[in-house]
C-alpha atoms as a PDB file:
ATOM      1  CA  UNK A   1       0.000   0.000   0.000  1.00  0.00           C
ATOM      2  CA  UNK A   2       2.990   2.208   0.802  1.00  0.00           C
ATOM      3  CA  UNK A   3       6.466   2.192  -0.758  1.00  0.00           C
ATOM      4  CA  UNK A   4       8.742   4.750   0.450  1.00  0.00           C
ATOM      5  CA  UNK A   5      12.241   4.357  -0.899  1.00  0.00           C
ATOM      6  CA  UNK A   6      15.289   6.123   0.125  1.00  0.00           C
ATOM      7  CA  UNK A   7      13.990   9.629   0.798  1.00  0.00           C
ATOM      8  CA  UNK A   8      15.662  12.241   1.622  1.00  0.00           C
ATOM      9  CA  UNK A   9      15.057  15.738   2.796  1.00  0.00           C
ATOM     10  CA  UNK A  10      17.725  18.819   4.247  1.00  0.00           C
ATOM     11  CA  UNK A  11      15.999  21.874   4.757  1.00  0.00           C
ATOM     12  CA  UNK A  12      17.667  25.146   4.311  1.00  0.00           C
ATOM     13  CA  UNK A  13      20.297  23.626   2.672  1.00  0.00           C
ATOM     14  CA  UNK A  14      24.023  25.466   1.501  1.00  0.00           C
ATOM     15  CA  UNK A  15      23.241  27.910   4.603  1.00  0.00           C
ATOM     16  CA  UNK A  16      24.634  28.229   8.343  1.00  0.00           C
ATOM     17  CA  UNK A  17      21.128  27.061   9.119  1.00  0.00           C
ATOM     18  CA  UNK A  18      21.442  23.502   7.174  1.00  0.00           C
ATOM     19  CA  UNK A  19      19.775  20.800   8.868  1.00  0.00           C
ATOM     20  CA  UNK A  20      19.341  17.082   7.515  1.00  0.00           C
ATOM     21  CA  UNK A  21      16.119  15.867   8.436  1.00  0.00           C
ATOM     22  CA  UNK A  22      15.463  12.766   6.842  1.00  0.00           C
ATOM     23  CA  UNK A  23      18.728  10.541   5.455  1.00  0.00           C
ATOM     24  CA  UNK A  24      17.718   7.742   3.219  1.00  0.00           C
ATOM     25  CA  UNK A  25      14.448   6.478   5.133  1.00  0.00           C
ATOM     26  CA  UNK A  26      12.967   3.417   3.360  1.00  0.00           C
ATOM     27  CA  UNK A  27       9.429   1.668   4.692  1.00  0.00           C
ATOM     28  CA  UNK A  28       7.173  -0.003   2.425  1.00  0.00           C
ATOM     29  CA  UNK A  29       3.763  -0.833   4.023  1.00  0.00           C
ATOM     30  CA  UNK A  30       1.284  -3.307   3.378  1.00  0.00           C
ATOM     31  CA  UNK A  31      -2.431  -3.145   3.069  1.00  0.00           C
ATOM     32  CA  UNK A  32      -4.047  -3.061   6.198  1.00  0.00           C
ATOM     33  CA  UNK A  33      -0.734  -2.546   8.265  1.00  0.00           C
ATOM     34  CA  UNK A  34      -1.202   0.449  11.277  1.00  0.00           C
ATOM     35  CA  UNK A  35       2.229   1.432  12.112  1.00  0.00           C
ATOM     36  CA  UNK A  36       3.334   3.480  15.186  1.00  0.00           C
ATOM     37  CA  UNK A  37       6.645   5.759  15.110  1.00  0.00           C
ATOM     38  CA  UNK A  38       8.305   7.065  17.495  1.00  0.00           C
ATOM     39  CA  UNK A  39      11.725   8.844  18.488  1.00  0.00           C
ATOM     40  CA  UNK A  40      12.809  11.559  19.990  1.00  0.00           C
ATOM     41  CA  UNK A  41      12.689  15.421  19.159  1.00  0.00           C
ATOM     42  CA  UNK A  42      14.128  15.707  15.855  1.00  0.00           C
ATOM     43  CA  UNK A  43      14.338  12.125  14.937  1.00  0.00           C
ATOM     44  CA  UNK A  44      12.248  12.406  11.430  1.00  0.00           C
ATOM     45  CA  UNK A  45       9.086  11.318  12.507  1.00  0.00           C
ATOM     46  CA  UNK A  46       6.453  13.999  11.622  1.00  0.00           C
ATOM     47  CA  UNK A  47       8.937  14.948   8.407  1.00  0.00           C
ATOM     48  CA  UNK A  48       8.363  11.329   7.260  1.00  0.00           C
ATOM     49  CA  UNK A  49       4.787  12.146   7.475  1.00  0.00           C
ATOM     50  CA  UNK A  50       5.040  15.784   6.140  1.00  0.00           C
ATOM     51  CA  UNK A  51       7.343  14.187   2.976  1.00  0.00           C
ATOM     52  CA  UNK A  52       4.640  11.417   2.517  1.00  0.00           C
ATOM     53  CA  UNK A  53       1.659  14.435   2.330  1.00  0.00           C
ATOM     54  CA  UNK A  54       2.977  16.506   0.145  1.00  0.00           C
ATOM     55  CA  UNK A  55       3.921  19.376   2.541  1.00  0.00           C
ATOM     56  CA  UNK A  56       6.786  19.812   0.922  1.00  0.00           C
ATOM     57  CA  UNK A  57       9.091  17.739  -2.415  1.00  0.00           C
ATOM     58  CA  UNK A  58      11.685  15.500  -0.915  1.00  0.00           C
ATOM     59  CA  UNK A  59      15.409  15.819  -2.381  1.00  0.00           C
ATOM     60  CA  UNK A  60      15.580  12.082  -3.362  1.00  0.00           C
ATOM     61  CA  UNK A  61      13.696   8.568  -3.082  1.00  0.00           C
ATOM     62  CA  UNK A  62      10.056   7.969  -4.441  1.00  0.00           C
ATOM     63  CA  UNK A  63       7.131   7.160  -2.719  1.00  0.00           C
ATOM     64  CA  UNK A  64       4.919   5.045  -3.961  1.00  0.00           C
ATOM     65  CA  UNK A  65       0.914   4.174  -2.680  1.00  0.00           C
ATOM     66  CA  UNK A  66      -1.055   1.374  -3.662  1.00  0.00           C
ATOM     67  CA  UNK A  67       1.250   1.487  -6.908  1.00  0.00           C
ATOM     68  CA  UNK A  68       0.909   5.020  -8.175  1.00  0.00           C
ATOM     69  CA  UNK A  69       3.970   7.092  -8.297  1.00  0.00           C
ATOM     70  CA  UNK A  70       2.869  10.320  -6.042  1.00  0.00           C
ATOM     71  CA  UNK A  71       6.528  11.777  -5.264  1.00  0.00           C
ATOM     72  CA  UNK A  72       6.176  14.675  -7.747  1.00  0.00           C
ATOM     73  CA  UNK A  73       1.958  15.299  -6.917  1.00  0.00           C
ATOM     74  CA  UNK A  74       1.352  18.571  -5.053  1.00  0.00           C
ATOM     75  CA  UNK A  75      -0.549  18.087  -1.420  1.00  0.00           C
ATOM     76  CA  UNK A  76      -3.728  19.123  -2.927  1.00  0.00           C
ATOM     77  CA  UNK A  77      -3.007  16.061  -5.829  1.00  0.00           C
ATOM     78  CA  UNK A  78      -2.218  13.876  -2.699  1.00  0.00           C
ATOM     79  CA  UNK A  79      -5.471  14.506  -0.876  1.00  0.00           C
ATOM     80  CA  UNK A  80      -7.519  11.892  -2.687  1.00  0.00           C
ATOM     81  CA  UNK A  81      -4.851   9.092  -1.301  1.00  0.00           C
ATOM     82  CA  UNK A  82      -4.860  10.400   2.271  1.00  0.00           C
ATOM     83  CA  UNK A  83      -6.215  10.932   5.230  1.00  0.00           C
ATOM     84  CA  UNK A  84      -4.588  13.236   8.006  1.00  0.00           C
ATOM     85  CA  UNK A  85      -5.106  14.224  11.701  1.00  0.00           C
ATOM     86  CA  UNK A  86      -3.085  16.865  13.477  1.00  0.00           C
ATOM     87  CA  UNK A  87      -1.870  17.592  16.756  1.00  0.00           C
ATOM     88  CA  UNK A  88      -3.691  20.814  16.850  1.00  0.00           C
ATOM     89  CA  UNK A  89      -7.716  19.782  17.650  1.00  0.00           C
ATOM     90  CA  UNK A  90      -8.256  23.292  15.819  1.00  0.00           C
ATOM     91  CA  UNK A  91      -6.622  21.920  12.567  1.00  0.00           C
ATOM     92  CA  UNK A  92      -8.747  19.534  10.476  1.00  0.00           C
ATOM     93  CA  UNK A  93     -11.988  21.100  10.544  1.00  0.00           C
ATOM     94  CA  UNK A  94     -13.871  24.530   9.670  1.00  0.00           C
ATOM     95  CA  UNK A  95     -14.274  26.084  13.321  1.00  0.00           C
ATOM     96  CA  UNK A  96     -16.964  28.969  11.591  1.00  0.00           C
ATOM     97  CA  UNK A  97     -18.992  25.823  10.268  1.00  0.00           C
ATOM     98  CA  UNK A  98     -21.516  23.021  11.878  1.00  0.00           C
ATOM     99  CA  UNK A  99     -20.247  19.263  12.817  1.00  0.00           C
ATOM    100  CA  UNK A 100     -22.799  18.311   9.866  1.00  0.00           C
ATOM    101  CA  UNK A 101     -21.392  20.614   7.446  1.00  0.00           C
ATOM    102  CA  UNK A 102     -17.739  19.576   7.820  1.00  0.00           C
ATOM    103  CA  UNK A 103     -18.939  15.975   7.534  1.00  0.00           C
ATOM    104  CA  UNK A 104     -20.516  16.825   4.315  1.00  0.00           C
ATOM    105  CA  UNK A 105     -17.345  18.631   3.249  1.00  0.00           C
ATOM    106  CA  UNK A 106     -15.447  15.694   3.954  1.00  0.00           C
ATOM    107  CA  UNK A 107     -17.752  13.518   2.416  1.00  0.00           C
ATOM    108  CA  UNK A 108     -17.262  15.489  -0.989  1.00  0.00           C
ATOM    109  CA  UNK A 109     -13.755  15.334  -1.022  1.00  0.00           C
ATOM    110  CA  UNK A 110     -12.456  14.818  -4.905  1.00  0.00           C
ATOM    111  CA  UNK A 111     -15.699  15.531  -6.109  1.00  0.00           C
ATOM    112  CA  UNK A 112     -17.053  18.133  -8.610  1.00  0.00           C
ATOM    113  CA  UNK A 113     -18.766  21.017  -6.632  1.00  0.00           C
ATOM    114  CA  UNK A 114     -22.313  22.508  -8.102  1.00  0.00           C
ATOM    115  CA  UNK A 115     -25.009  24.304  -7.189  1.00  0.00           C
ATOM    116  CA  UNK A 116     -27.762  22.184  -4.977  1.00  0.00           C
ATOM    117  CA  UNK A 117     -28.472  21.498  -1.427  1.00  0.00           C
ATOM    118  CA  UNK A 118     -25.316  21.187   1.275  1.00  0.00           C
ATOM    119  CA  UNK A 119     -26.864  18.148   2.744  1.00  0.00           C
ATOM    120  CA  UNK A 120     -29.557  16.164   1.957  1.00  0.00           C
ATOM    121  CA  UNK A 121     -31.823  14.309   3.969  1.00  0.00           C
ATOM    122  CA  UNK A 122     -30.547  10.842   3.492  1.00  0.00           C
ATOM    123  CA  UNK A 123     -26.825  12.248   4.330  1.00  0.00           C
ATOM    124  CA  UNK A 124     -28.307  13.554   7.723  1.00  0.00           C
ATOM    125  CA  UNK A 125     -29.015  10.068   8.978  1.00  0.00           C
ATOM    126  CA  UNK A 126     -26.355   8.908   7.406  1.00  0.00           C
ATOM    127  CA  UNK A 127     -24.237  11.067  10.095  1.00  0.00           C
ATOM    128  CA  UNK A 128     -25.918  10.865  12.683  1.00  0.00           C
ATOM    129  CA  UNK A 129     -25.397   7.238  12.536  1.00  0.00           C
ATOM    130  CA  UNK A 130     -21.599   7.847  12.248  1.00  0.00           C
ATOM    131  CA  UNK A 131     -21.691  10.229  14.844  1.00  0.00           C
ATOM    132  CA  UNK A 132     -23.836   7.609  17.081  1.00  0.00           C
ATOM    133  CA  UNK A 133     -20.749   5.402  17.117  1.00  0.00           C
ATOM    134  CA  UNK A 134     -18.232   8.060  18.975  1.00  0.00           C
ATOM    135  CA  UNK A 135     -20.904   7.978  22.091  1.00  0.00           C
ATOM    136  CA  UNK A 136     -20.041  11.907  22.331  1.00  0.00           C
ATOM    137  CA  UNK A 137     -23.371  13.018  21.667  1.00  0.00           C
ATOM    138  CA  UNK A 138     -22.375  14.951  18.741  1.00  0.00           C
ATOM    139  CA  UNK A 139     -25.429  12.950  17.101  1.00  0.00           C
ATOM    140  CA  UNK A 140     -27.646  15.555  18.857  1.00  0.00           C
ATOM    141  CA  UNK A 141     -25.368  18.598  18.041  1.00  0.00           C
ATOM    142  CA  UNK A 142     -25.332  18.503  13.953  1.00  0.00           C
ATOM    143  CA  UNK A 143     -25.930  22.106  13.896  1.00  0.00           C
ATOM    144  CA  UNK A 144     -23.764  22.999  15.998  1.00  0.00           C
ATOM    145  CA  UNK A 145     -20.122  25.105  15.002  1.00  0.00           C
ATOM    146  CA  UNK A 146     -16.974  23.400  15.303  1.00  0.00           C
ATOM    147  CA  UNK A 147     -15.644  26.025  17.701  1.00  0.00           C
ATOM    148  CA  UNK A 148     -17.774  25.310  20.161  1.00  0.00           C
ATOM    149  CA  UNK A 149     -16.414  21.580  20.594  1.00  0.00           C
ATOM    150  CA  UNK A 150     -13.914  20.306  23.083  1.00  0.00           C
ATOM    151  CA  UNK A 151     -10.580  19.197  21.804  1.00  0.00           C
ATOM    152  CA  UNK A 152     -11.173  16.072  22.119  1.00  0.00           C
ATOM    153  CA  UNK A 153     -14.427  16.097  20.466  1.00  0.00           C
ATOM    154  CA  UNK A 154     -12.862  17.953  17.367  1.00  0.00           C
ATOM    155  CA  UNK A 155     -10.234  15.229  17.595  1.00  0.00           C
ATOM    156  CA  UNK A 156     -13.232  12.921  17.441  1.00  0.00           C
ATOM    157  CA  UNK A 157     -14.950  14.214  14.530  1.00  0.00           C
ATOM    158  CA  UNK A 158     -11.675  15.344  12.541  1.00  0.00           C
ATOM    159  CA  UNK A 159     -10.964  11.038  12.903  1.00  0.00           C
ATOM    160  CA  UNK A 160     -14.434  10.433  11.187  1.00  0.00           C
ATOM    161  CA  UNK A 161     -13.929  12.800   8.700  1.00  0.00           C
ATOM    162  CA  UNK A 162     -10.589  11.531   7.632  1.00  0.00           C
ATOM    163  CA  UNK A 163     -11.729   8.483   7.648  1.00  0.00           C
ATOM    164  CA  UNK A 164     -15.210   8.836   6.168  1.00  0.00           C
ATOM    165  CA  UNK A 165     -13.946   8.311   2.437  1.00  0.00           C
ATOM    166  CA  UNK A 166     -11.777   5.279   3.360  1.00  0.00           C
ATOM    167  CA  UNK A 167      -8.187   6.297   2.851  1.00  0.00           C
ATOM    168  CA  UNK A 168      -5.527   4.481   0.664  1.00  0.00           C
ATOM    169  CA  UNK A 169      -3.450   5.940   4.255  1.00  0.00           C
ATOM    170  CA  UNK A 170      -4.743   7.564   7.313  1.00  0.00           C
ATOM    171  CA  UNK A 171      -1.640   9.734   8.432  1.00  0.00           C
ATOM    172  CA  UNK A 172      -1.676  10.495  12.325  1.00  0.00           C
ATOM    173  CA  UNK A 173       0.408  12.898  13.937  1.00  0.00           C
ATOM    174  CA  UNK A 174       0.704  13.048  17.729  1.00  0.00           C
ATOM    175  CA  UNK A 175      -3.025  13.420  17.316  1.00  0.00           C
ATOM    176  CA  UNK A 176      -3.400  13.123  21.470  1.00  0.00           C
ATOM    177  CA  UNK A 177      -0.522  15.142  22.486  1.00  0.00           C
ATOM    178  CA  UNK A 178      -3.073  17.956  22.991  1.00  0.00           C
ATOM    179  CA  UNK A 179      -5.632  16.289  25.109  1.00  0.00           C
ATOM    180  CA  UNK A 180      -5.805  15.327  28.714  1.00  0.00           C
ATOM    181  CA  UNK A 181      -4.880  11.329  29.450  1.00  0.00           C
ATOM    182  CA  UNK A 182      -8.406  10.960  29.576  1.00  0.00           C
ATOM    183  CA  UNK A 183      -9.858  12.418  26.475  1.00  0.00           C
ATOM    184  CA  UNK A 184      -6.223  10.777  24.778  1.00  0.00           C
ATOM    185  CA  UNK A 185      -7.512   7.663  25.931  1.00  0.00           C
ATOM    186  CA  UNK A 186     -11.230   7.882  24.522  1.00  0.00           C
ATOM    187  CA  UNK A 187      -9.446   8.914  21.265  1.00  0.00           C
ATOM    188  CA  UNK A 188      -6.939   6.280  20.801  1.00  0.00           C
ATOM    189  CA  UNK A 189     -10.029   3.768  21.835  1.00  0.00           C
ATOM    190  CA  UNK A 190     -11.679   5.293  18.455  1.00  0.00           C
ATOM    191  CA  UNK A 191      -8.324   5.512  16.437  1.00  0.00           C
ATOM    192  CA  UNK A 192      -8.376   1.515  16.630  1.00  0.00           C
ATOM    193  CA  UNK A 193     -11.769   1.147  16.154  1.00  0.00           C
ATOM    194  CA  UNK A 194     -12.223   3.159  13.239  1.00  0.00           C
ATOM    195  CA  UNK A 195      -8.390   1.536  11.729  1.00  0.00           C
ATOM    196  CA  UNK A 196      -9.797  -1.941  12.366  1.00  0.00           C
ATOM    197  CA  UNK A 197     -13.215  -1.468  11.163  1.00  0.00           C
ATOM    198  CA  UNK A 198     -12.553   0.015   7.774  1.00  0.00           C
ATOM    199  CA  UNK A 199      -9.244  -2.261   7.305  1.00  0.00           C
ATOM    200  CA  UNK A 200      -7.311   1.067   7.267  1.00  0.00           C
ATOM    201  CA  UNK A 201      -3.493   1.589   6.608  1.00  0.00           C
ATOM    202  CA  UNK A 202      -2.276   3.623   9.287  1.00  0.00           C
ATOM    203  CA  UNK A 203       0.855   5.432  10.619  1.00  0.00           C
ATOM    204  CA  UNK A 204       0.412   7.112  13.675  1.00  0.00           C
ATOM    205  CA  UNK A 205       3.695   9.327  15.240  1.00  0.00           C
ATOM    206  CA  UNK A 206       3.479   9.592  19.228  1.00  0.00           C
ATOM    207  CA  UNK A 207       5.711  10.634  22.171  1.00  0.00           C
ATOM    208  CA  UNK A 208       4.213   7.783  24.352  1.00  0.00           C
ATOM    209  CA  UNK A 209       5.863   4.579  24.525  1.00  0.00           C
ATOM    210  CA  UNK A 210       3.045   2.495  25.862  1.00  0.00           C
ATOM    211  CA  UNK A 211       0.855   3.738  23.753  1.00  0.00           C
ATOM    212  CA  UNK A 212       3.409   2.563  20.852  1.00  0.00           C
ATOM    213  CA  UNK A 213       3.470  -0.351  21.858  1.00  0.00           C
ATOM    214  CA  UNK A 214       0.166  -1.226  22.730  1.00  0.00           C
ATOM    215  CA  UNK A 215      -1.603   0.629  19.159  1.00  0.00           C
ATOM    216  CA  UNK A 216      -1.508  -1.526  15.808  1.00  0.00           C
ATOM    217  CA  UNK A 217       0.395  -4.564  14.218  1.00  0.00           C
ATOM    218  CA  UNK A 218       4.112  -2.790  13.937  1.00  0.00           C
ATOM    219  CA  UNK A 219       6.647  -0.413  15.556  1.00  0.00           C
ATOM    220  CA  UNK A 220       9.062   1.816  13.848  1.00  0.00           C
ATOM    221  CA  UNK A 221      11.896   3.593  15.907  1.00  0.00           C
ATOM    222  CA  UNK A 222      13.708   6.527  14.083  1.00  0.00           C
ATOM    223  CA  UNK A 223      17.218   8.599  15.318  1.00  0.00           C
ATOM    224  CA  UNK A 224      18.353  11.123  13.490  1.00  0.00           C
ATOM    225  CA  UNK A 225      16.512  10.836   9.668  1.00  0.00           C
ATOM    226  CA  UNK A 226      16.882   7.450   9.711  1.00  0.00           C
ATOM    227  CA  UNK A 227      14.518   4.071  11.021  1.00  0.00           C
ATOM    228  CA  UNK A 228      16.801   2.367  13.691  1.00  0.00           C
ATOM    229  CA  UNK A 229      14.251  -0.064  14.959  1.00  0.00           C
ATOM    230  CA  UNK A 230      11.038  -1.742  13.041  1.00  0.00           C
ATOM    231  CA  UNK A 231       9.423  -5.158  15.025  1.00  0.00           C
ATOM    232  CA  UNK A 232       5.600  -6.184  14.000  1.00  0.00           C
ATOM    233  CA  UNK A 233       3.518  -9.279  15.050  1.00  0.00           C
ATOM    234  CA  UNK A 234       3.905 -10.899  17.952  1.00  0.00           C
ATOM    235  CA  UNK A 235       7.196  -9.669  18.742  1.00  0.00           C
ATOM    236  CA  UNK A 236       5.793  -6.337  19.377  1.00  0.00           C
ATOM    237  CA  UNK A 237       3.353  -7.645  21.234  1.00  0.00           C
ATOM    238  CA  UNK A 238       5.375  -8.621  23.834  1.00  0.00           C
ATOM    239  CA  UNK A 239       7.664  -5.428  24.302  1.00  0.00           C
ATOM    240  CA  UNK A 240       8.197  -3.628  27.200  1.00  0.00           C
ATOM    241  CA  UNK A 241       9.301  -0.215  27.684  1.00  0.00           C
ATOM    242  CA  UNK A 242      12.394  -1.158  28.700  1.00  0.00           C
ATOM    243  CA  UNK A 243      12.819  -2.915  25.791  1.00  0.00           C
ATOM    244  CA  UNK A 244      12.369  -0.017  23.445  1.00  0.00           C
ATOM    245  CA  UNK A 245      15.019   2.312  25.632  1.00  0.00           C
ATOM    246  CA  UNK A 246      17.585  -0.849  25.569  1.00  0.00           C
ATOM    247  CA  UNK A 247      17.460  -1.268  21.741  1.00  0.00           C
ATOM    248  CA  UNK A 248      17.794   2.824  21.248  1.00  0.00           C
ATOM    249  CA  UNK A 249      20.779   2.705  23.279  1.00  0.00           C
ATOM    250  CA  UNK A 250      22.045   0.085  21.086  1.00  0.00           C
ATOM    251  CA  UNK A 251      21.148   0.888  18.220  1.00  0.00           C
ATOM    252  CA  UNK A 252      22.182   4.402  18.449  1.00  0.00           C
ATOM    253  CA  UNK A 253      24.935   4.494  20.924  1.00  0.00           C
ATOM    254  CA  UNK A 254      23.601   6.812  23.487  1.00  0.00           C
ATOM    255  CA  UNK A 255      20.973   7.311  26.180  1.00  0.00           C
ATOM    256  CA  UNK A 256      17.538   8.088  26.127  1.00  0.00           C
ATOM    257  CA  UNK A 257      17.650  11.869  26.909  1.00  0.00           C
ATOM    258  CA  UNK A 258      14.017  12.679  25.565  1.00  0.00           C
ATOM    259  CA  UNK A 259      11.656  14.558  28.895  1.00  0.00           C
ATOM    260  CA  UNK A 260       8.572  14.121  26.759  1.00  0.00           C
ATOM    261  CA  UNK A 261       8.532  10.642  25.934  1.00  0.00           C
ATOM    262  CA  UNK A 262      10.282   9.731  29.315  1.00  0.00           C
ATOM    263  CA  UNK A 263       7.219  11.525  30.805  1.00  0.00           C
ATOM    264  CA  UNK A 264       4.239  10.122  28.971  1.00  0.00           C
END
């Protein structure tokens, strides 16, 4: 479903300010896999997912999904293959807007716009079905703006949305680094529902080990640009935390000096 194959990336390269960010990273993916990265500050794990979007071209490699060459496709061109959720619960979603309007934006992604009613009546239900399954009570709140949600109910309903059109690859970025352990919790519950449910590919970056470990079918570790680490099955199922700050130190030579994943 994913190929990526020796990418690279320096940004603000030939000045003082050069800085390599991702050296040669290769990870090909396969249908159905939900991958969780991790690393420490720096390491290459939300470029990875920035390079894969679009946000910006790579300096070398390819990446390839579900066997159509997208290296050289703008982000906007790369929209129809993806689906992303942000750290920021304010990213992701039209704050001005109601919960069933952003649905039915979502809904229409790739799709020729025209003049006729936002949402019919059969979409309504439709939603409010979908909405049913967070057990948020959003169901009851259609018409309600964005803006007015918690963070982790925007969290929530950006999840549904990027999910709503089935994804070649749902791209998730720290999406609970914002929320209470609580709300985090809720929304990692939904995360695998929603990946398992609709056979998603996934990649998912977090600071929290356990969280890591305990979230899909594989683990990649990355240092410095580069994957150091990558254990799936039932190997992964049976690491520690211990385990994963034993094989950085040996992999990489050095100690675990990362607050925010030490922390969580």
């Amino acid at each position: 479903m994913l190929e990526i194959t020796n990418i690279q990336k320096t940004f603000n390269k030939g000045t003082i300010n050069e800085k390599p960010a991702l050296c040669g990273v290769s990870l090909h993916l396969k249908p159905g896999d939900f991958v969780t990265i991790i690393g420490g500050n720096g390491a290459g794990k939300s470029t990875t997912l920035n390079a894969i979007a679009g946000v910006w071209p790579v300096d070398d490699g390819s990446i390839i999904i579900d066997g159509e060459n997208i290296t050289g496709y703008p982000e906007y061109k790369r929209a129809q293959f993806l689906g992303r959720v942000f750290q920021d619960p304010m990213t992701g979603t039209a704050a001005t807007m109601e919960i069933g309007e952003n649905l039915a934006l979502a809904a229409r992604r790739g799709q020729s716009r025209g003049l006729r009613w936002g949402i019919t009546r059969a979409e309504k239900e439709q939603y409010h079905e979908m909405l049913k399954v967070l057990d948020l009570g959003l169901e009851d709140r259609m018409s309600s703006k964005v803006g007015l949600l918690s963070g982790g109910q925007r969290q929530a309903l950006t999840l549904l949305m990027a999910s709503l059109k089935k994804p070649k690859l749902l791209l998730l970025d720290e999406h609970t680094a914002a929320l209470d352990p609580k709300t985090a919790a809720k929304v990692l519950d939904l995360t695998n529902s929603i990946v398992n449910k609709n056979k998603l590919t996934a990649m998912m970056v977090t600071h929290n080990m356990k969280d890591a470990i305990r979230m899909g079918n594989r683990l990649v570790m990355m240092h410095e640009g580069q994957i150091i680490y990558d254990i799936e099955g039932e190997e992964k199922s049976k690491l520690h935390v211990s385990d994963l700050l034993a094989k950085f130190e040996e992999v990489s030579g050095g100690k675990f000096a990362n607050d925010r994943m030490m922390l969580a």
